[in-house]
C-alpha atoms as a PDB file:
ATOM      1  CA  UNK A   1     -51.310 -51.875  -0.777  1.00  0.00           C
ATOM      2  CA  UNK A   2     -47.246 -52.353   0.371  1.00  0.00           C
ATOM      3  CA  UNK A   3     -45.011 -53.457  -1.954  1.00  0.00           C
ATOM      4  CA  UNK A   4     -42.166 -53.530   0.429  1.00  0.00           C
ATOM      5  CA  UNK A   5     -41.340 -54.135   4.289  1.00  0.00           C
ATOM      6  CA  UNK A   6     -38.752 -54.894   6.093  1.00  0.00           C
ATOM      7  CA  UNK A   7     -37.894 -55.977   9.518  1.00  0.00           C
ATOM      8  CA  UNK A   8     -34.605 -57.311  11.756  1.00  0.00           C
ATOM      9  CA  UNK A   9     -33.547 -58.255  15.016  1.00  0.00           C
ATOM     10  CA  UNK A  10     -30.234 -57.666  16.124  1.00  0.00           C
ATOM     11  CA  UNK A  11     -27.662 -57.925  13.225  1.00  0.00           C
ATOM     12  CA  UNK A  12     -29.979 -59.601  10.842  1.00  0.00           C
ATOM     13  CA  UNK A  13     -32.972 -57.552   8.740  1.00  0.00           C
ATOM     14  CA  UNK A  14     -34.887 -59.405   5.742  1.00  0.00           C
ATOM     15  CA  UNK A  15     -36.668 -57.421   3.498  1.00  0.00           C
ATOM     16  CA  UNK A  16     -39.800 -58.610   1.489  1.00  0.00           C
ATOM     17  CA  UNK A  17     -41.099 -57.254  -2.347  1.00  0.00           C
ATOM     18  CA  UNK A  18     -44.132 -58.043  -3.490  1.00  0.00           C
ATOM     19  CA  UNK A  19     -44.265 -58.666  -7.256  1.00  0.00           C
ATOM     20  CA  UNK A  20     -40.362 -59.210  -7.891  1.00  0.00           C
ATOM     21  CA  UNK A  21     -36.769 -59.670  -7.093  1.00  0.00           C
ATOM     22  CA  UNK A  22     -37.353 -62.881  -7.363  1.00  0.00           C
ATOM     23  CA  UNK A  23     -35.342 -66.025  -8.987  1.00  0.00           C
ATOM     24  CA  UNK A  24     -31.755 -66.855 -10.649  1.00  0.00           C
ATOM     25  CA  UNK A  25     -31.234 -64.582 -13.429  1.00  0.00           C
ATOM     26  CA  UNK A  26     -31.811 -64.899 -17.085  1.00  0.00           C
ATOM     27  CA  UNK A  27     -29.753 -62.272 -18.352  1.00  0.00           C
ATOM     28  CA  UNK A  28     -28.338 -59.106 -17.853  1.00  0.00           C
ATOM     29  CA  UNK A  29     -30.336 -55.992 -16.941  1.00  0.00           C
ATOM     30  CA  UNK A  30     -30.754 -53.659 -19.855  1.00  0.00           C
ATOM     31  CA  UNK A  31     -31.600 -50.684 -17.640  1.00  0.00           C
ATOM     32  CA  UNK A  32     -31.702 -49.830 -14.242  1.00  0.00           C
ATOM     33  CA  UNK A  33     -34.206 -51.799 -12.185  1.00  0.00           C
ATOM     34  CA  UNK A  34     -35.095 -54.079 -15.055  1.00  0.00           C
ATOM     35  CA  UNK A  35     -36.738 -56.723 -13.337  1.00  0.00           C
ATOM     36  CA  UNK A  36     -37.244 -59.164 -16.467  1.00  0.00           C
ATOM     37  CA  UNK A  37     -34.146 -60.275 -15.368  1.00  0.00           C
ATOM     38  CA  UNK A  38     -35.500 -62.659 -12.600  1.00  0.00           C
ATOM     39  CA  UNK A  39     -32.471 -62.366 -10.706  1.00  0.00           C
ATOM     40  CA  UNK A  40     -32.918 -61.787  -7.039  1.00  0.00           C
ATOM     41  CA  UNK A  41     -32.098 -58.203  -5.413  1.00  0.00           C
ATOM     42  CA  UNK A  42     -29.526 -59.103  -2.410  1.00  0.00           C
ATOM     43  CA  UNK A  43     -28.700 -56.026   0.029  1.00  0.00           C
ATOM     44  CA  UNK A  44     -25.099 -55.959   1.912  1.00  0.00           C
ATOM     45  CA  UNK A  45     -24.698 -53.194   3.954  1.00  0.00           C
ATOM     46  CA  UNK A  46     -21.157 -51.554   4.899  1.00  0.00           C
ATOM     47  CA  UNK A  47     -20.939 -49.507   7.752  1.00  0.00           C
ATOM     48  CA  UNK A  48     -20.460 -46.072   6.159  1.00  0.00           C
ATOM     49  CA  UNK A  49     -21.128 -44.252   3.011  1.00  0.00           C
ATOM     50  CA  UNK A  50     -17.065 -43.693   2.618  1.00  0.00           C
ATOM     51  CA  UNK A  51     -16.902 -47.659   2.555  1.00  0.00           C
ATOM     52  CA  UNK A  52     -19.586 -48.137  -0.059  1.00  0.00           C
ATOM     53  CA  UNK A  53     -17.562 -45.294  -1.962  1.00  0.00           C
ATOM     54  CA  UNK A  54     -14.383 -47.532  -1.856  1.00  0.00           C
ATOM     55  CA  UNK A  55     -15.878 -50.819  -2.658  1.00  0.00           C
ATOM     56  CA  UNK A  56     -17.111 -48.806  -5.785  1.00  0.00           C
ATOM     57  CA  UNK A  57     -13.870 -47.747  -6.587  1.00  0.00           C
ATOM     58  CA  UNK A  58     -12.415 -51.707  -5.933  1.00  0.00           C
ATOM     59  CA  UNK A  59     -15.081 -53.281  -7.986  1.00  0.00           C
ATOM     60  CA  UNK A  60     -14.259 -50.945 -10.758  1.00  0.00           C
ATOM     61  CA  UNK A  61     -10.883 -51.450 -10.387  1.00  0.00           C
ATOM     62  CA  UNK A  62     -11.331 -55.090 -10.920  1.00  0.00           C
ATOM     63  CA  UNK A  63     -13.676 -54.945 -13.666  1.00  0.00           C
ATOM     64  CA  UNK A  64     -16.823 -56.010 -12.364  1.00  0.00           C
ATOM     65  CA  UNK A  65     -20.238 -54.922 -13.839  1.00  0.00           C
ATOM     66  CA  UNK A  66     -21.279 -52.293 -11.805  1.00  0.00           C
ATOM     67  CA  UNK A  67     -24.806 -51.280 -12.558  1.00  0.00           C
ATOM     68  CA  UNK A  68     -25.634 -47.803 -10.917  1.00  0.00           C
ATOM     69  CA  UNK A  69     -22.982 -45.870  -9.153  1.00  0.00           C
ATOM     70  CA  UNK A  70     -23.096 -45.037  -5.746  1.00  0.00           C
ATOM     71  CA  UNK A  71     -26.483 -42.539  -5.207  1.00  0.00           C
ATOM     72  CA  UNK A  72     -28.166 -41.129  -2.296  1.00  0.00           C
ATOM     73  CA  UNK A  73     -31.441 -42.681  -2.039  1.00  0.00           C
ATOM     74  CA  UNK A  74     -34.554 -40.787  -0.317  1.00  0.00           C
ATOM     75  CA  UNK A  75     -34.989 -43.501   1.934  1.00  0.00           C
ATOM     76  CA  UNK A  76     -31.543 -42.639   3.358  1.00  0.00           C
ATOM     77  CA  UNK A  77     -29.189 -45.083   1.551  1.00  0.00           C
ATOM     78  CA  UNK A  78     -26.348 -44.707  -0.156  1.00  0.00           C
ATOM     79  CA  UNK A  79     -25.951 -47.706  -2.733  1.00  0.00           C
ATOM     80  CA  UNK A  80     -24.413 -48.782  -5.419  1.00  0.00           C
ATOM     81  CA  UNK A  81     -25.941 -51.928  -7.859  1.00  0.00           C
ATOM     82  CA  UNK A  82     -23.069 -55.316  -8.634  1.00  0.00           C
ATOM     83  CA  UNK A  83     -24.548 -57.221 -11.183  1.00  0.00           C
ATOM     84  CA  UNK A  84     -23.696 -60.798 -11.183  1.00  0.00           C
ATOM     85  CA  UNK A  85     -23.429 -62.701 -14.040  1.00  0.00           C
ATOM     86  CA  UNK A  86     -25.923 -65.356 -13.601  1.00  0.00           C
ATOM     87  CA  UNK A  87     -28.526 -62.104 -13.180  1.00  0.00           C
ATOM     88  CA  UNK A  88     -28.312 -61.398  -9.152  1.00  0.00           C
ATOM     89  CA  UNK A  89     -27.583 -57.895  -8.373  1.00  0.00           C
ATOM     90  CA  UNK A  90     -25.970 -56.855  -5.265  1.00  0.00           C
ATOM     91  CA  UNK A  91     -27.289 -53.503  -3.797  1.00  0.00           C
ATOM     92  CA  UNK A  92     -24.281 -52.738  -1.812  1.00  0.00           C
ATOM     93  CA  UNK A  93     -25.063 -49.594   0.340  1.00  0.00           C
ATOM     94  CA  UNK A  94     -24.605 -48.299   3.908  1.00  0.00           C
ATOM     95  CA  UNK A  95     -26.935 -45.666   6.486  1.00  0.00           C
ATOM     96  CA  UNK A  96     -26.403 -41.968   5.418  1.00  0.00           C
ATOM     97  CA  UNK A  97     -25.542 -40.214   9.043  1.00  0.00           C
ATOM     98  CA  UNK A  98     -28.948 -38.151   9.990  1.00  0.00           C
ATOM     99  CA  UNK A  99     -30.795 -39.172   6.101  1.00  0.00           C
END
């Protein structure tokens, strides 16, 4: 059975998870993906992968909590994880050209 889809028209794409990623936060993560958080997962996508390396480097910068640094997903992301503190995280990534 899926546990995740997407879908989008235009500018706009939602994303659905079954089982998760679901409500305001509780509390910080304590390792990557820890969903006992119940913070939601929120995607905002840059344009390129040199972008999401710079916001990396801003956020840093500025002390926010950054939670994974920027990786190359398989499914041809590059992201990086912004952990708000009421227990969101923010996957901030961008398309890898041809991944």
């Amino acid at each position: 059975m899926p546990s995740f889809a997407g879908t989008g028209c235009e500018d706009a794409e939602i994303f659905l998870c079954r089982g998760g990623q679901g409500s305001r936060g509780t509390h910080a993560p304590e390792f990557l993906f820890d969903e006992t958080t119940g913070g939601v997962w929120m995607s905002w996508f840059l344009e390129t992968p040199e972008e999401v390396d710079a916001m990396h480097v801003a956020c840093v910068e500025l002390g926010l909590d950054v939670s994974m640094p920027p990786t190359d997903e398989p499914w041809g992301v590059r992201e990086f994880h912004l952990h708000h503190p009421d227990g969101h995280t923010f996957r901030v990534g961008a398309h890898r050209r041809g991944g």
